[in-house]
Protein backbone atom coordinates (compact mmCIF):
# COMPACT_ATOMS: atom_id res chain seq x y z
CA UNK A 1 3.05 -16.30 11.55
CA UNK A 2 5.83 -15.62 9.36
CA UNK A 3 6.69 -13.90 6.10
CA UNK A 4 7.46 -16.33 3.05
CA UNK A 5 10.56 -15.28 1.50
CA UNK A 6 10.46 -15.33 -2.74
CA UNK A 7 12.72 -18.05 -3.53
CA UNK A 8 14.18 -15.78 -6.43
CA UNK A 9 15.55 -13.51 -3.75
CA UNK A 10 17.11 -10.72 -4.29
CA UNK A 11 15.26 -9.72 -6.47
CA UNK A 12 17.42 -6.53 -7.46
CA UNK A 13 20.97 -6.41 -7.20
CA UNK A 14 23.76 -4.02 -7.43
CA UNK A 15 24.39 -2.86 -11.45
CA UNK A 16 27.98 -3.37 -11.52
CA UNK A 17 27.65 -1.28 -15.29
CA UNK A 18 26.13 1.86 -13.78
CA UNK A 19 28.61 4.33 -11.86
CA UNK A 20 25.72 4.92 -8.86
CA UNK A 21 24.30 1.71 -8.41
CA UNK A 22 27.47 -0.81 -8.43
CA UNK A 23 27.72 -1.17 -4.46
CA UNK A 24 24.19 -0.88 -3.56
CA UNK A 25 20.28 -1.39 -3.46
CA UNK A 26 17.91 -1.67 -1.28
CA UNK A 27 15.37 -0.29 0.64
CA UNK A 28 12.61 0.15 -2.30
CA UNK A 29 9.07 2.25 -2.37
CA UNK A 30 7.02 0.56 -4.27
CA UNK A 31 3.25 1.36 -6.04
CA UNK A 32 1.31 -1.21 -7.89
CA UNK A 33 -1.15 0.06 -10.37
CA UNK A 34 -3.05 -1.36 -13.34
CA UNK A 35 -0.92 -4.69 -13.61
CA UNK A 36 2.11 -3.27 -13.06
CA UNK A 37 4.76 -2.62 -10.05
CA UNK A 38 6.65 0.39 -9.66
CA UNK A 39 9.99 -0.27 -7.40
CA UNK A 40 11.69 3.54 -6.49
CA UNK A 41 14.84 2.20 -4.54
CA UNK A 42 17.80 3.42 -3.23
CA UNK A 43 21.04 3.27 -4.86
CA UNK A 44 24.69 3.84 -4.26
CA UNK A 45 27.94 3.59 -5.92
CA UNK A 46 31.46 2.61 -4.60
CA UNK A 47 32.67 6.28 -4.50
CA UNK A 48 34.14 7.25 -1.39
CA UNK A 49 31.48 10.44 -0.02
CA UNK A 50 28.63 7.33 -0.97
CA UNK A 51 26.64 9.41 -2.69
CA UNK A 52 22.89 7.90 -2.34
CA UNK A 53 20.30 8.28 -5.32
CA UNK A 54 17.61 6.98 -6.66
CA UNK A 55 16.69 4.92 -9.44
CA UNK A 56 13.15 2.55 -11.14
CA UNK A 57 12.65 -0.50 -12.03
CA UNK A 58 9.44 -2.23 -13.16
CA UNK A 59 7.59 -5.40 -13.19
CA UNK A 60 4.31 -7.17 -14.68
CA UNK A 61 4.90 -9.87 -11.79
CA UNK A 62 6.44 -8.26 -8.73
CA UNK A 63 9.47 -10.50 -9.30
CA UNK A 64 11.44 -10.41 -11.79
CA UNK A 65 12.11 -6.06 -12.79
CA UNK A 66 13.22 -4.69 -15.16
CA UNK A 67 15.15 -1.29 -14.78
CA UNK A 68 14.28 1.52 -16.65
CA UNK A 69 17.02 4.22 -16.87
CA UNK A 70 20.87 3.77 -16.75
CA UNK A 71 20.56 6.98 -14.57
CA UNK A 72 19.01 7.69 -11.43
CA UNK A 73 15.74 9.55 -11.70
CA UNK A 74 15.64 10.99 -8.59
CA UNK A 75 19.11 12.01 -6.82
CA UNK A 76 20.45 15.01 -4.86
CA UNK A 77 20.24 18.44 -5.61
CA UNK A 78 23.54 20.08 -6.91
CA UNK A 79 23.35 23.00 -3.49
CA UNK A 80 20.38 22.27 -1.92
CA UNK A 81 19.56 20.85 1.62
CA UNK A 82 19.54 17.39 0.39
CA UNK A 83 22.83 17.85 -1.55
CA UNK A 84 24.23 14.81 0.28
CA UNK A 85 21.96 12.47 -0.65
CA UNK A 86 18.63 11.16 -1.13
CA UNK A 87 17.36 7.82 0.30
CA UNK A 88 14.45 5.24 1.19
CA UNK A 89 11.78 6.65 -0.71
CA UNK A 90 7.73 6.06 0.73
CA UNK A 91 5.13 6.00 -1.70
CA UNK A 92 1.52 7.18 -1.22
CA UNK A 93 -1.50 8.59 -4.07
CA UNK A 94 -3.63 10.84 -3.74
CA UNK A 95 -5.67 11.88 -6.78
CA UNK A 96 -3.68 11.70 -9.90
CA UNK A 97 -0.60 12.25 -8.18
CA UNK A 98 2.68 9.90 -6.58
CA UNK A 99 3.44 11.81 -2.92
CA UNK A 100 7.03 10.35 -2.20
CA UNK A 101 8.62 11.01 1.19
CA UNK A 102 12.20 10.33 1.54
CA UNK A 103 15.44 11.25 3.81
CA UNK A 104 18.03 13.16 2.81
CA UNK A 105 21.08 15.07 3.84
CA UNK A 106 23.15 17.82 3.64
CA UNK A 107 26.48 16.38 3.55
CA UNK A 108 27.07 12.89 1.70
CA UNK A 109 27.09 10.10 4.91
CA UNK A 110 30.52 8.08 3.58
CA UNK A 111 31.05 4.34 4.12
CA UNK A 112 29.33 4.35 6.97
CA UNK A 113 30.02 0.61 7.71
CA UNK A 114 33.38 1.18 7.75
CA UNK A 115 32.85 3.75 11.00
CA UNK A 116 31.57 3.23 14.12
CA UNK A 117 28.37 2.75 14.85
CA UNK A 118 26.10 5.83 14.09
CA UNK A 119 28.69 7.77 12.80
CA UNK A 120 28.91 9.62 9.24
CA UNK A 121 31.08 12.47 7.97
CA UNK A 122 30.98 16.06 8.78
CA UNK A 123 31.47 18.81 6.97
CA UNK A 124 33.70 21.65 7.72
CA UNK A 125 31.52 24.67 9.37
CA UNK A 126 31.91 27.61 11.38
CA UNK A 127 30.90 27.47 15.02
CA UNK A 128 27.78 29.08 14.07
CA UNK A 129 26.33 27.00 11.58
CA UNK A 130 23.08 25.51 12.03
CA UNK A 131 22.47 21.99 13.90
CA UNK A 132 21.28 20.54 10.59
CA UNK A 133 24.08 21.29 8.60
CA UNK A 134 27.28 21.11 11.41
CA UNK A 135 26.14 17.81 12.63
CA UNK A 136 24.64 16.54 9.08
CA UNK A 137 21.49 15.66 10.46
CA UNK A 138 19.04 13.58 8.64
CA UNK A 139 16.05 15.38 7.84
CA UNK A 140 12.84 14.27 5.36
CA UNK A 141 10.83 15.53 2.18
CA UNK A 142 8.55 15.31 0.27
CA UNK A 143 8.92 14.94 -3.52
CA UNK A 144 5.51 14.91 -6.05
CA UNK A 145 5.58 12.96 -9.80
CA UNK A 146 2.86 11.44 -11.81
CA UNK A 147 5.05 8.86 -13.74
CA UNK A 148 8.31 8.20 -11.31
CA UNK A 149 10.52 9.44 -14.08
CA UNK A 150 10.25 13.51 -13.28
CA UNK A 151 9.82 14.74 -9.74
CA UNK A 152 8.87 18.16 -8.12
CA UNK A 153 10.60 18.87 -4.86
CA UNK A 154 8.11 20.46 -2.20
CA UNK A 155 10.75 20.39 0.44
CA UNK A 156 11.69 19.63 4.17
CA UNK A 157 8.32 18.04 5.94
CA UNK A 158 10.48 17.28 9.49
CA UNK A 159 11.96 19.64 12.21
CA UNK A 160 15.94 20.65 10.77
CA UNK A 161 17.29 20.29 14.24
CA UNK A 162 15.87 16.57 15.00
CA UNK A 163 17.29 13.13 13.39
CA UNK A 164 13.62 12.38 11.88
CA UNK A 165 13.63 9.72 9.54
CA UNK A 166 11.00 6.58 8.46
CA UNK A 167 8.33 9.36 7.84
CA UNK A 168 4.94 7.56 6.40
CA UNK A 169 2.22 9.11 4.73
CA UNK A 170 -1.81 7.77 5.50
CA UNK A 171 -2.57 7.13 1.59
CA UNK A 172 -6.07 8.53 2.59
CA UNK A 173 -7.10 11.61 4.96
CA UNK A 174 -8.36 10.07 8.31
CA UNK A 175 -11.31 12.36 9.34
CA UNK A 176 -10.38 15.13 7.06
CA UNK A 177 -6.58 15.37 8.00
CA UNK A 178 -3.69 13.87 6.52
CA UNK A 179 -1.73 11.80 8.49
CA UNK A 180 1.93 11.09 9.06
CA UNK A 181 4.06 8.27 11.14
CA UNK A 182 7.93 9.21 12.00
CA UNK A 183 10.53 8.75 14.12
CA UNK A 184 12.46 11.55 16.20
CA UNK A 185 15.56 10.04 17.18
CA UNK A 186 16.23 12.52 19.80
CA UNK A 187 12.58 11.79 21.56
CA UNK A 188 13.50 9.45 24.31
CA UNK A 189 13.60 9.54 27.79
CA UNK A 190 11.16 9.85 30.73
CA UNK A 191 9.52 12.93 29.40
CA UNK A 192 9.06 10.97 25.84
CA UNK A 193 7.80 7.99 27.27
CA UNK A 194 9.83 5.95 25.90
CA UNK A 195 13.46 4.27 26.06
CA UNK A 196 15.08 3.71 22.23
CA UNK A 197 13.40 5.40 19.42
CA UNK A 198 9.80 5.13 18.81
CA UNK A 199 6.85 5.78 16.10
CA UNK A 200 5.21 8.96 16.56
CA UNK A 201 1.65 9.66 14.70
CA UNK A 202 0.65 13.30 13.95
CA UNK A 203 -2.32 15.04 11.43
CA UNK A 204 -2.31 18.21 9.46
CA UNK A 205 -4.49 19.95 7.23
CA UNK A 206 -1.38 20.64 4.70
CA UNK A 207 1.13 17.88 3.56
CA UNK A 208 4.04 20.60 4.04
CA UNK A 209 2.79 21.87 7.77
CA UNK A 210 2.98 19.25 10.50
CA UNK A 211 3.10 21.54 13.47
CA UNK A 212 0.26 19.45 15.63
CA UNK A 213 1.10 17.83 18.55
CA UNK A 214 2.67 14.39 18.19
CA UNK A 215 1.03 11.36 19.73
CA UNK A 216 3.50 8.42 21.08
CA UNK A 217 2.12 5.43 18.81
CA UNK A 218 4.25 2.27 19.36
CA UNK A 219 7.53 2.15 21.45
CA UNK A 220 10.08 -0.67 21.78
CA UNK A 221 10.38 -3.48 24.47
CA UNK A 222 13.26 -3.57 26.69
CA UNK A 223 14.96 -6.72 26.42
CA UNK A 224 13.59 -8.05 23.30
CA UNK A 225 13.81 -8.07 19.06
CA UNK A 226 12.27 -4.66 19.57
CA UNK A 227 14.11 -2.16 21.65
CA UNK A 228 14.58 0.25 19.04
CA UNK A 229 11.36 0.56 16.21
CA UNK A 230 10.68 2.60 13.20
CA UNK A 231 7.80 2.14 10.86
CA UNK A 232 8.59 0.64 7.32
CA UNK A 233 5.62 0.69 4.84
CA UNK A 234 2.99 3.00 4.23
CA UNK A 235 -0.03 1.72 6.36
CA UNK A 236 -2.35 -0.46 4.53
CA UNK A 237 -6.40 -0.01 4.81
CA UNK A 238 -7.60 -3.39 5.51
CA UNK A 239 -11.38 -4.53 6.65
CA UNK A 240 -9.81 -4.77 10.40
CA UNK A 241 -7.97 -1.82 10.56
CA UNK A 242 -4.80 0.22 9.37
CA UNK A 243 -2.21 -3.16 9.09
CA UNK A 244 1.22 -1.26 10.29
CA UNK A 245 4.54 -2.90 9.21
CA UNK A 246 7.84 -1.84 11.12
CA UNK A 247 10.86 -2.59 11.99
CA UNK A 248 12.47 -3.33 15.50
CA UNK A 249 16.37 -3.40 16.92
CA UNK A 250 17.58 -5.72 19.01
CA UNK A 251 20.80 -4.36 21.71
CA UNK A 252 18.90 -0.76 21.77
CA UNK A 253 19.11 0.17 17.96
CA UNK A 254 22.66 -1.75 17.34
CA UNK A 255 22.20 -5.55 16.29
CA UNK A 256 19.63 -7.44 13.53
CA UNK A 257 16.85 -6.03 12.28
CA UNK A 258 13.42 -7.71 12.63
CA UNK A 259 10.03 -6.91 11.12
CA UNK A 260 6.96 -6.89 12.84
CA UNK A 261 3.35 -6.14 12.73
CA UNK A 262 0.41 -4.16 14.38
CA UNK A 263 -3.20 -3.10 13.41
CA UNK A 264 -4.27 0.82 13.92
CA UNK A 265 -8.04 1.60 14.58
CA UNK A 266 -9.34 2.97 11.15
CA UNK A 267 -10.75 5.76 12.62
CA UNK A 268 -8.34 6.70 14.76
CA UNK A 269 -4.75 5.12 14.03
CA UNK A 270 -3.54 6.31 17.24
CA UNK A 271 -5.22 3.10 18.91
CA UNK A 272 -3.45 0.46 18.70
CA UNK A 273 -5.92 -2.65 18.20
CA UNK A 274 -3.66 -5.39 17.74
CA UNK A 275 0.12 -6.04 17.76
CA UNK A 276 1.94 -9.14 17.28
CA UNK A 277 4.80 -10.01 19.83
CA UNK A 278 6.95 -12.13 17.54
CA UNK A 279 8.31 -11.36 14.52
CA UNK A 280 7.02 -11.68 11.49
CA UNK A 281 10.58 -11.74 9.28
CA UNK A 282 13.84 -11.91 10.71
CA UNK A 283 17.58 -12.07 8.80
CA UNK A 284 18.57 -15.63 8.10
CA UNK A 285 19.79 -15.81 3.99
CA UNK A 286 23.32 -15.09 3.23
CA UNK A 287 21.86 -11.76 1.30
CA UNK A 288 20.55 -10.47 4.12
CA UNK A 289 23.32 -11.33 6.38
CA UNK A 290 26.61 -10.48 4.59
CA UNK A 291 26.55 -6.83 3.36
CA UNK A 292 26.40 -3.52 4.26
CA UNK A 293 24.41 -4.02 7.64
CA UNK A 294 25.04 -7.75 8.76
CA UNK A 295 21.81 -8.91 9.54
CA UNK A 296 19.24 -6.55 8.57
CA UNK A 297 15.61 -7.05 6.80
CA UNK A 298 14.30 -3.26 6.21
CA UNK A 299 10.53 -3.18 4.42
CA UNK A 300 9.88 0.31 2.51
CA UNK A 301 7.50 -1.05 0.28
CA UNK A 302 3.46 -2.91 0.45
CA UNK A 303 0.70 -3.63 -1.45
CA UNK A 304 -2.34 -6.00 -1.44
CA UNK A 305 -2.71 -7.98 -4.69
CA UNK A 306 -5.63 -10.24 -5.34
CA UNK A 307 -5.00 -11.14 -1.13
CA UNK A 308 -1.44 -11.58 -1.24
CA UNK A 309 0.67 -9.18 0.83
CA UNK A 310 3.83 -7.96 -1.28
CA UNK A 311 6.46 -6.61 1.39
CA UNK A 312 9.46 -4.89 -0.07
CA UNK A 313 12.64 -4.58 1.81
CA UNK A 314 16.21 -3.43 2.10
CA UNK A 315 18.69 -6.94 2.54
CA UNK A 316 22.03 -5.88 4.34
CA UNK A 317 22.14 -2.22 3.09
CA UNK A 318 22.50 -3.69 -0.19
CA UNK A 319 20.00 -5.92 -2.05
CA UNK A 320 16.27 -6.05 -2.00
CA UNK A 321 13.86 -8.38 -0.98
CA UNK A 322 10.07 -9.89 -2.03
CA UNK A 323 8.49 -11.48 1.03
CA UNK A 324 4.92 -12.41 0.81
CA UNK A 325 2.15 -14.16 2.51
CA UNK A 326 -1.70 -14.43 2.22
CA UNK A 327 -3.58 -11.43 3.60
CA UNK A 328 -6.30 -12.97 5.33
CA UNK A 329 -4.12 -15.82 7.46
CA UNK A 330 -1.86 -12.05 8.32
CA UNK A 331 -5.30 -10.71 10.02
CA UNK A 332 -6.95 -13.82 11.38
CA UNK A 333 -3.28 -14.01 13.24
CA UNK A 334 -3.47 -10.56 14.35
CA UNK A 335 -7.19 -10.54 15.52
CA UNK A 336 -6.41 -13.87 16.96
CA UNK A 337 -3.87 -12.61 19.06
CA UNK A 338 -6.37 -9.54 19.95
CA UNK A 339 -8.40 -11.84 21.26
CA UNK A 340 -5.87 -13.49 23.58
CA UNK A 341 -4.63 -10.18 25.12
CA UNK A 342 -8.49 -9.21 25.93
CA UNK A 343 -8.90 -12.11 28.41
């Protein structure tokens, strides 16, 4: 079972006529509603701090979008905690409003692929400045808007102290709690259960107060496409569960990036009911080879439209991506291979 690639791929490029968005975008959130798809991705210019915003585009056919600003509507704050830059933004609804997590930090990041591997800038401190800020760790918020143009920020929805990015919102409460998926970089080890970074699940009564214990939901597997994993896309309610795309790291969280797929328990997402052990999308096109990140396919955005699956993604740190296939061949698949691991 594999992903089917839009032939018009990428479908958004770099905007060599806008200052912020000339170098890069990718890694999209993106809502459909009432015929038409909202696409919040990230954006960067060729400045040398890379400076990461935000920006919207639109579309009637989840193809071919249309942008809708020459400015980012969504970007940093001018002395705030995220002052360094805001990037791949999550969408969830709930009532009349957009809920939009996102990472962010306090110092811009720089070229990064022009440093080693995991390494960013740091800013000047004194030896008793925080963890957060003397280390420029990558934290996540939460931002609120009803129409993607003006946005509220709520503030920091992870620990300051812990690398804790691909944070996912439930888009419904799950037994009267909201629910979140993330990834603490620093959680590994025999105590953590795990060996490479891994998707945590936790539940709260309050969007901004996620102080319940975390539950280990999916880790990596040594020696695979999936040493290192992450979740991509907010979870999806289907008739056979939660369908949970992610993404996995090959060479323990430094090589391609692969996507693959799982099913949660609708009830109670922290069972995992079915899991796929291939991929379901790997890097193979020249756009999502040569870029930023040489060989990377990075899904931010889903939706289910009249049975097709729409999956978003981030194409070598600097395009983005339409991959598609037919729900119900995505679940027979997955319940298929349920089947074959109960015997």
């Amino acid at each position: 079972m594999k992903l089917s690639k839009c032939t018009q791929n990428p479908v958004l490029s770099p905007n060599p006529n806008n200052y912020w968005e000339n170098l890069v975008v990718c890694n999209p959130g993106v809502w459909y509603e009432n015929g038409t798809f909202y696409m919040l991705y990230r954006a960067a210019g060729d400045d040398v701090d890379h400076l990461i915003r935000v920006g919207l585009a639109t579309s009637t056919d989840g193809i071919n979008f249309k942008r809708e600003s020459d400015e980012p509507v969504f970007g940093p704050s001018s002395n705030g905690p995220d002052m360094g830059g805001v990037e791949d933004p999550r969408i969830i609804k709930f009532g009349n409003e957009y809920y939009v997590t996102y990472a962010y930090r306090p110092y811009p990041p720089g070229r990064y692929w022009t440093f080693a591997h995991d390494v960013i800038n740091l800013p000047e401190t004194g030896p008793d400045a925080p963890a957060v800020y003397k280390h420029n760790i990558a934290n996540s918020g939460l931002a609120v808007t009803t129409d993607f143009k003006n946005f509220r920020r709520l503030g920091r929805i992870t620990t300051s102290n812990l690398d804790d990015r691909d944070v996912i919102l439930f888009p419904e409460k799950i037994n009267g709690k909201y629910a979140m998926l993330h990834r603490p970089k620093q959680w590994v080890g025999a105590e953590y259960g795990c060996d490479y970074p891994a998707i945590w699940i936790r539940y709260s009564d309050d969007l901004m107060v996620w102080e319940e214990k975390s539950t280990l939901l999916l880790s990596g597997r040594n020696g695979t496409w999936e040493e290192k994993i992450g979740g991509s896309t907010p979870p999806l309610r289907t008739e056979d569960g939660w369908l949970l795309i992610y993404h996995g790291v090959e060479n323990g969280g430094n090589g391609y990036y692969r996507v693959g797929v799982a099913l949660l328990d609708l009830e109670d997402p922290t069972k995992v009911t079915a899991r796929l052990e291939d991929w379901i999308m790997e890097p193979e096109h020249d756009y999502e080879i040569e870029g930023f990140y040489k060989g990377c396919v990075f899904p931010t955005g889903n939706m289910i439209v009249d049975n097709i699956l729409y999956v978003y993604y981030g194409a070598a740190d600097k395009y983005v991506g339409l991959a598609t296939c037919d729900i119900n061949d995505l679940l027979k698949t997955l319940k298929d291979s349920q089947n074959e691991n109960s015997k």
